[in-house]
Structure formats: structure tokens, C-alpha cells
N, C-alpha and C. Protein backbone atom coordinates (compact mmCIF):
# COMPACT_ATOMS: atom_id res chain seq x y z
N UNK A 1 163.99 15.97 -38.13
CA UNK A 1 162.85 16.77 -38.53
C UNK A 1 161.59 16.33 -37.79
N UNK A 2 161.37 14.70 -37.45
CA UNK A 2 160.12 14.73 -36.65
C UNK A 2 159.98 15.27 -35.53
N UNK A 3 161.04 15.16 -34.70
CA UNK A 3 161.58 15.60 -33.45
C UNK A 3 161.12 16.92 -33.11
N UNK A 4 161.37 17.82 -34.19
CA UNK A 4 161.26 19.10 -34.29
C UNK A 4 159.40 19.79 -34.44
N UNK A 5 158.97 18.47 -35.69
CA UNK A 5 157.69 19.22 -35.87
C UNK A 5 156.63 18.43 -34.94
N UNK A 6 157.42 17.50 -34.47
CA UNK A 6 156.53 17.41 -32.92
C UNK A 6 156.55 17.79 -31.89
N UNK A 7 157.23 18.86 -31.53
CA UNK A 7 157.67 19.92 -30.68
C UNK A 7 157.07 20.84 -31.23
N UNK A 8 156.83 21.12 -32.67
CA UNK A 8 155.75 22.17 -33.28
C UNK A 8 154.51 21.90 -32.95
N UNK A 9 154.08 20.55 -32.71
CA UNK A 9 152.76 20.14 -32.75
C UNK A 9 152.42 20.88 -31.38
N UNK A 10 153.11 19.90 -30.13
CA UNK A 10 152.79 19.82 -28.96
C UNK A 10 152.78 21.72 -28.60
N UNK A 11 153.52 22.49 -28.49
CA UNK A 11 153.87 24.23 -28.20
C UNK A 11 152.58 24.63 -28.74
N UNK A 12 152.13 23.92 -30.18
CA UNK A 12 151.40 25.20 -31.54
C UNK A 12 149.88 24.69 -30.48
N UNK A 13 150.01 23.28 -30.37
CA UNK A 13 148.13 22.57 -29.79
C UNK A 13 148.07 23.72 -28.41
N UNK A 14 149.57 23.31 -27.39
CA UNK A 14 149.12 24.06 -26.13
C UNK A 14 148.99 25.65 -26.36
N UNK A 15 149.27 26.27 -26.92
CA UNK A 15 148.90 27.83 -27.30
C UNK A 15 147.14 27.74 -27.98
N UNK A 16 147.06 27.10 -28.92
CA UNK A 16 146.17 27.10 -29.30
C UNK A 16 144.60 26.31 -28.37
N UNK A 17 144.73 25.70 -27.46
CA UNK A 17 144.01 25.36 -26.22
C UNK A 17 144.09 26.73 -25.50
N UNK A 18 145.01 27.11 -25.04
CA UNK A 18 145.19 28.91 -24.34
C UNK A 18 143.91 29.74 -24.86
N UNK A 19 144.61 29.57 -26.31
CA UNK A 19 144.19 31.11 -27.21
C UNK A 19 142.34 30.97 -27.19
N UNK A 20 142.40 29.51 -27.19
CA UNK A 20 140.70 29.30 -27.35
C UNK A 20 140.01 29.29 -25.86
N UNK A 21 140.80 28.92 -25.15
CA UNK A 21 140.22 29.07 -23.70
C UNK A 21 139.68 30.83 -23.28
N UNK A 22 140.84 31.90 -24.03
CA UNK A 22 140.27 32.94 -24.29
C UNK A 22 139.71 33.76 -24.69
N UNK A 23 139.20 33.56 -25.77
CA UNK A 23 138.48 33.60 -26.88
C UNK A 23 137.36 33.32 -26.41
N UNK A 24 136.76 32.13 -25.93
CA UNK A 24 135.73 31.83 -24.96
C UNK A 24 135.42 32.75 -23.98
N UNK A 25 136.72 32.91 -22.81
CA UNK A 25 136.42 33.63 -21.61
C UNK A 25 136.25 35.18 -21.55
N UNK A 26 137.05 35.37 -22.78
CA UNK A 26 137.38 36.75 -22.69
C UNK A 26 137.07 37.43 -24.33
N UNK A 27 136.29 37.40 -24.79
CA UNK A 27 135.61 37.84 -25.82
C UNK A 27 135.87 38.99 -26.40
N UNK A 28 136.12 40.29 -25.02
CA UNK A 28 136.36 41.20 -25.58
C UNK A 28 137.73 41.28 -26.48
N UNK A 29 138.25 40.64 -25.86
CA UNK A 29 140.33 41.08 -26.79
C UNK A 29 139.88 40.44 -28.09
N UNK A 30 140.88 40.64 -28.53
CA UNK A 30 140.80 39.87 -29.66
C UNK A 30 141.91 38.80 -30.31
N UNK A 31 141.67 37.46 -29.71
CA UNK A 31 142.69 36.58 -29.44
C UNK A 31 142.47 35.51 -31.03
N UNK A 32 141.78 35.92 -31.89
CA UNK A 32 141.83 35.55 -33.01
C UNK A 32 142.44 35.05 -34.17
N UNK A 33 142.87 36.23 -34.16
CA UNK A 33 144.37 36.70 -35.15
C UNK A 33 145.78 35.28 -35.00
N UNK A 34 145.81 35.20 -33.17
CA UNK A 34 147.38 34.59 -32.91
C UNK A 34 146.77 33.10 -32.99
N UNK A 35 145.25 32.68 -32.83
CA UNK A 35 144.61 31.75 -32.86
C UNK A 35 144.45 30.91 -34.52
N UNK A 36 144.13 31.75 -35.24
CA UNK A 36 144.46 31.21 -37.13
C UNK A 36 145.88 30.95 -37.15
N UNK A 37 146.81 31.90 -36.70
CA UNK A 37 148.64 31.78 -37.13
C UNK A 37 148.62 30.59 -36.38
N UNK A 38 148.51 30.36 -35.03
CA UNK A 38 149.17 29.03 -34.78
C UNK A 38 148.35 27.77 -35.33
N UNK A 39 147.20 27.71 -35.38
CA UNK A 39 146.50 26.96 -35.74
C UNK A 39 146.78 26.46 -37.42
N UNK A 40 147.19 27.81 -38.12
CA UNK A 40 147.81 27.16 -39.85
C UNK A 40 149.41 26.30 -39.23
N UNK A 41 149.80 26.99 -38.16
CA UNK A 41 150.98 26.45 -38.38
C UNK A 41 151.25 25.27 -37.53
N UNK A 42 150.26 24.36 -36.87
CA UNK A 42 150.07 23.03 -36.32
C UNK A 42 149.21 22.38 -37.32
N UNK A 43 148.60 22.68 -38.47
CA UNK A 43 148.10 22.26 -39.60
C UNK A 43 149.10 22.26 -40.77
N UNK A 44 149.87 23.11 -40.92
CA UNK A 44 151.01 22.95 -41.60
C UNK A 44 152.37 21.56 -41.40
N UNK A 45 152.62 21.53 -39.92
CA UNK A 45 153.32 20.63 -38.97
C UNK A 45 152.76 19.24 -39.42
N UNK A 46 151.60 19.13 -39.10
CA UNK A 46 150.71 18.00 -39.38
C UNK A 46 150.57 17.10 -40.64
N UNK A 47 150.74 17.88 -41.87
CA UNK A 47 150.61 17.86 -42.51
C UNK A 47 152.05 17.03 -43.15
N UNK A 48 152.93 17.90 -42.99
CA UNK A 48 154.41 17.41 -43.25
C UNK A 48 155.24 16.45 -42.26
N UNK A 49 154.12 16.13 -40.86
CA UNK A 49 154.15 14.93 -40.61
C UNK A 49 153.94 13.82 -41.24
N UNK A 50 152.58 14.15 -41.86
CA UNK A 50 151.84 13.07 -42.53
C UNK A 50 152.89 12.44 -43.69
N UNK A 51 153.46 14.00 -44.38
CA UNK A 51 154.28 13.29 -45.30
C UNK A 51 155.61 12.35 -45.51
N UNK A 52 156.33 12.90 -44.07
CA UNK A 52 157.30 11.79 -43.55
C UNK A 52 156.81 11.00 -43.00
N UNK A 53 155.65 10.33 -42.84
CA UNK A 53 155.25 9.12 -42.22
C UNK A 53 154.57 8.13 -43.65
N UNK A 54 154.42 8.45 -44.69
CA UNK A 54 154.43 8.23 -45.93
C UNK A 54 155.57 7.87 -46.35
N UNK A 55 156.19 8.65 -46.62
CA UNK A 55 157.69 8.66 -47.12
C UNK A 55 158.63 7.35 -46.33
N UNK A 56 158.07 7.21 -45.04
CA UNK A 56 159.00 6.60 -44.24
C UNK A 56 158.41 5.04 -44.18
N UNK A 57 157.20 5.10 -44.77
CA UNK A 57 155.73 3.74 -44.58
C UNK A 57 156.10 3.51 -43.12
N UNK A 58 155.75 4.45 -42.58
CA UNK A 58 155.09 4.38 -40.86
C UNK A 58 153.61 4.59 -40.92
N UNK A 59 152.96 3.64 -40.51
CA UNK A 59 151.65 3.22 -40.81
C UNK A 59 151.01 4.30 -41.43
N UNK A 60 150.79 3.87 -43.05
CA UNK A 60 150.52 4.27 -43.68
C UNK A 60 148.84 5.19 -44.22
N UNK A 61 147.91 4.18 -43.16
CA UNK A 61 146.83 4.84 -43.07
C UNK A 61 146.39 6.35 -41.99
N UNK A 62 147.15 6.00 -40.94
CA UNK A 62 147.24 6.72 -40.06
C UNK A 62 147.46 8.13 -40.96
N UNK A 63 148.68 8.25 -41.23
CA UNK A 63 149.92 9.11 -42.23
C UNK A 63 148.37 9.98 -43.44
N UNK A 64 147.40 8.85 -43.87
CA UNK A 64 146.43 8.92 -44.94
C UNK A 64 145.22 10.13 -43.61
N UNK A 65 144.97 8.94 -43.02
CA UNK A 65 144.22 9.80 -42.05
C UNK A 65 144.15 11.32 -41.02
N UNK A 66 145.76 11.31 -40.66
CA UNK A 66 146.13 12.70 -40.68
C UNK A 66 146.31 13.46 -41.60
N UNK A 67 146.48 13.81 -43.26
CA UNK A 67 146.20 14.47 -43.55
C UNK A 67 144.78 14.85 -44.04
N UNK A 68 143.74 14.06 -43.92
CA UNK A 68 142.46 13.95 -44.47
C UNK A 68 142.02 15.14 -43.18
N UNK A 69 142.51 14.80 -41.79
CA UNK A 69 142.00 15.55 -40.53
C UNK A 69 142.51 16.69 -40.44
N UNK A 70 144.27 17.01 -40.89
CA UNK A 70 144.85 18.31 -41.19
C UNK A 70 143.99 19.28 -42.50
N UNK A 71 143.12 18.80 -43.02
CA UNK A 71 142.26 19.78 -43.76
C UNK A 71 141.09 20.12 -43.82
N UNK A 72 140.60 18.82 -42.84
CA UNK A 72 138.83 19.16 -42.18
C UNK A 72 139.16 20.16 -41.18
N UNK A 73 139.95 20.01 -40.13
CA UNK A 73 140.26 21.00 -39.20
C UNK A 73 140.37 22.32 -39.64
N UNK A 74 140.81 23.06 -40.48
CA UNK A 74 141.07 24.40 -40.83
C UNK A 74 139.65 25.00 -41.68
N UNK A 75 139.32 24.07 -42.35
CA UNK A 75 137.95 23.75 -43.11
C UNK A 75 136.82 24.06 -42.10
N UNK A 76 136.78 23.24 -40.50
CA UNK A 76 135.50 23.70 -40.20
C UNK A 76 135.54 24.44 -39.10
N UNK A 77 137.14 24.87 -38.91
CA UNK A 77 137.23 26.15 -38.16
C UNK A 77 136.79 27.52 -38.45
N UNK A 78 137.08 27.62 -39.88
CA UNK A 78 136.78 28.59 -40.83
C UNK A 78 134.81 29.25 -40.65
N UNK A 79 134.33 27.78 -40.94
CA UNK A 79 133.15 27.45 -40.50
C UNK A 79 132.31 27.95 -39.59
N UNK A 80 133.05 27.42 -38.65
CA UNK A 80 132.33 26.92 -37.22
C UNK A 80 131.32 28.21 -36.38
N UNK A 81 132.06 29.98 -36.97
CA UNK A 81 131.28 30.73 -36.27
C UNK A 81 129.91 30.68 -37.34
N UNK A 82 129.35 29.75 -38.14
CA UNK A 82 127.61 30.20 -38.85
C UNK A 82 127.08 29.13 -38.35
N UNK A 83 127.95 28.16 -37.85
CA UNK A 83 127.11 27.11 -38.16
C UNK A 83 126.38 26.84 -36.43
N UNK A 84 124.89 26.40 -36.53
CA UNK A 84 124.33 26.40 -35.39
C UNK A 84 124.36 27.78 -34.27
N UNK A 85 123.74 28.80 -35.12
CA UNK A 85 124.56 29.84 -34.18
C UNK A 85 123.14 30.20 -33.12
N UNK A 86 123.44 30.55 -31.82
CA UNK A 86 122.66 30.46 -30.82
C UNK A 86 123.19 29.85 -29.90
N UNK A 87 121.68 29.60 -29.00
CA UNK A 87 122.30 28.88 -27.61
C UNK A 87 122.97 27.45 -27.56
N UNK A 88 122.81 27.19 -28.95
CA UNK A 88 123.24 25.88 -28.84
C UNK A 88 124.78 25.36 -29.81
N UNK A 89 125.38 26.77 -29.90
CA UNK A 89 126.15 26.85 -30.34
C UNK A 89 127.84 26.40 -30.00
N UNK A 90 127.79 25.91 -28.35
CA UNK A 90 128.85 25.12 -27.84
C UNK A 90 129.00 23.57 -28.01
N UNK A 91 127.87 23.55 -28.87
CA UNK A 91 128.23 22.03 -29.49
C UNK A 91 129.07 22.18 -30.15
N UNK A 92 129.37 23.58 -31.00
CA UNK A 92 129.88 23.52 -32.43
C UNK A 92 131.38 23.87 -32.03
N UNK A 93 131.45 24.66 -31.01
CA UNK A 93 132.20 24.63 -29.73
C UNK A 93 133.60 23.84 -29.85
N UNK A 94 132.56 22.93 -28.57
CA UNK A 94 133.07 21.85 -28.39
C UNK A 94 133.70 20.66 -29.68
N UNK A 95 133.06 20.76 -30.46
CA UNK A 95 133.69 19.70 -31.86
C UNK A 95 134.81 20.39 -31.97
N UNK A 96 134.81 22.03 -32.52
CA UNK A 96 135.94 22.31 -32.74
C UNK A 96 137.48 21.75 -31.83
N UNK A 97 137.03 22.11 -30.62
CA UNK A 97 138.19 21.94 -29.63
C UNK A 97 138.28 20.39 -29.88
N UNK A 98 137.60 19.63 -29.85
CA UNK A 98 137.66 17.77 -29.53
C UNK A 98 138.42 17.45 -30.95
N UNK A 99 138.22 18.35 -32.24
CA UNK A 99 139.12 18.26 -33.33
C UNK A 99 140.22 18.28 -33.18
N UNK A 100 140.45 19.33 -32.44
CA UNK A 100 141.48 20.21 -32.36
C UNK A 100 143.06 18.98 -31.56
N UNK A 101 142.16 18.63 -30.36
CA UNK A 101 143.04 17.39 -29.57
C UNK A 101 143.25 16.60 -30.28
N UNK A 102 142.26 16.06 -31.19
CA UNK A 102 142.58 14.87 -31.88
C UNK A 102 143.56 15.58 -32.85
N UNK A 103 143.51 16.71 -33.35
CA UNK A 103 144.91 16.65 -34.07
C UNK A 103 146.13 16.48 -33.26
N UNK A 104 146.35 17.27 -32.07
CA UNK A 104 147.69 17.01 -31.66
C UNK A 104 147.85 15.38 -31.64
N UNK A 105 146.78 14.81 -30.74
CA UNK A 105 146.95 13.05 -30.62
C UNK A 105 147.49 12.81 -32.08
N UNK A 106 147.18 12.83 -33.07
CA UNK A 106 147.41 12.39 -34.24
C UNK A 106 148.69 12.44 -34.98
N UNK A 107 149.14 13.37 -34.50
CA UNK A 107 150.71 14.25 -34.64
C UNK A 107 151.23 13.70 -33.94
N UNK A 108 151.44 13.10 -32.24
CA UNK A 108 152.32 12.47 -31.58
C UNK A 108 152.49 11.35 -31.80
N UNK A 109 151.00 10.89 -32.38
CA UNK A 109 150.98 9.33 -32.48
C UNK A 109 152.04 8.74 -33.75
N UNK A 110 151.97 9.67 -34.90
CA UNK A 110 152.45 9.45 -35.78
C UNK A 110 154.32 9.61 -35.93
N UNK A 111 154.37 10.68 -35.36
CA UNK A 111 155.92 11.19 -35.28
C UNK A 111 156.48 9.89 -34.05
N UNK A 112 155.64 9.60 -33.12
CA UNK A 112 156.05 8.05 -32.30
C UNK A 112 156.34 7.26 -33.34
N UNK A 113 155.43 6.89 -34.31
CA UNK A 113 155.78 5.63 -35.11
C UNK A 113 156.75 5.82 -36.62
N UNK A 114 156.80 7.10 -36.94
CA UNK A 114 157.75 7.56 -37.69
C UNK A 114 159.47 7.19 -37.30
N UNK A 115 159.31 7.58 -35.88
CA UNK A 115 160.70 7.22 -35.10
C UNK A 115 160.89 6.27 -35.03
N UNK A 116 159.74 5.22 -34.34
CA UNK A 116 160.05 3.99 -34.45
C UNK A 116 160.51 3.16 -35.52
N UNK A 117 160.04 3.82 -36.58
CA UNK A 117 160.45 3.03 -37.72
C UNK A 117 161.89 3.07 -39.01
N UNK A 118 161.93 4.92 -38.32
CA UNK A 118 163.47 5.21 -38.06
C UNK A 118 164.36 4.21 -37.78
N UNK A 119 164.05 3.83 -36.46
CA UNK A 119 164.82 2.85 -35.67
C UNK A 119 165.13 1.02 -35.80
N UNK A 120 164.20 1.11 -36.52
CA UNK A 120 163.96 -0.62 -36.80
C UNK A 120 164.71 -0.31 -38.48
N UNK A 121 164.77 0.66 -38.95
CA UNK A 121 165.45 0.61 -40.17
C UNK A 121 167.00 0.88 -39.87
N UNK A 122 167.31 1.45 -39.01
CA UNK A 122 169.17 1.54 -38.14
C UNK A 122 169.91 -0.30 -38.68
């Protein structure tokens, strides 16, 4: 199962880097819609990472800390189009996306040490 929802992570982050790269560039379409679905469903992934890395006591804060970040993320995505709105609004931007990486990082890092600990328990 980690195997799997870290293969969810890594597919759901690189679509969702895409979808926002267009969303940015290309304003007119409306790349929105496929941008929330994958985005619940690398927050979903994340999430039930967190919980086999709990379950498994693969560092346990980490496991604490990804899900604390799997619910700010959706939280200030939701957000993010009121807040600071204007020219200076690619700050708010940019956090989103720098969230966004740090979730996948957070997801590989964890499903790494989930396995690992898989393995030291063999």
C-alpha cells in the first residue's frame, strides 16, 4: 500500500504542478476543476500515508506533521484566491505552490521511512 500511494503522491504532485502551471499561463480554460480532484486526492494519499507511518511508528512526528500539512494545504488553497488580492498577489502564489512541493517531499519522505521500517521489522 505505500508503494502504491506514493506513486499516488508523486503522478497526483506532477499533474498538479502542470495543472497550476496552467492556470497561471493560461487563464482562459478552465483548469480548475481537474486541479481540486487531484489535489483532494494527493491530500487524501497523504493523509493515509500519515496513517501508516503511525500505525507502523515510522517517525512518528514526521507521520504528526504530515497530517497537520495535509489539512493546511487544502485549507489555504481554498483561500488563497481573497487573500492579498492585487499586484502582489504571487506571493500568495507562490506559498501555495512551495506548499504544495513540500507536500509531495513529505509523502516521499515518509513512505521512504515507512518502508524502511517495514524492513528492519522482516
Amino acid at each position: 500500500a505505500t508503494v502504491i500511494l506514493s506513486w499516488v503522491v508523486r503522478l497526483c504532485g506532477a499533474v498538479q504542478l502542470v495543472l497550476r502551471a496552467l492556470i497561471w499561463f493560461a487563464p482562459s480554460r478552465n483548469y480548475l476543476a481537474p486541479h481540486l480532484l487531484t489535489g483532494m486526492l494527493l491530500v487524501l494519499a497523504l493523509l493515509t500515508l500519515a496513517m501508516l507511518g503511525l500505525r507502523s511508528r515510522a517517525r512518528w512526528p514526521l507521520a504528526a506533521f504530515t497530517i497537520l500539512w495535509s489539512l493546511a494545504l487544502p485549507a489555504f488553497g481554498f483561500r488563497h484566491a481573497t487573500v492579498l488580492v492585487g499586484p502582489q498577489h504571487w506571493i500568495i502564489r507562490l506559498t501555495h505552490l512551495i506548499m504544495g512541493v513540500v507536500a509531495i517531499a513529505l509523502g516521499q519522505t515518509l513512505a521512504k521511512h515507512i518502508l524502511q521500517r517495514c524492513e528492519a521489522a522482516r
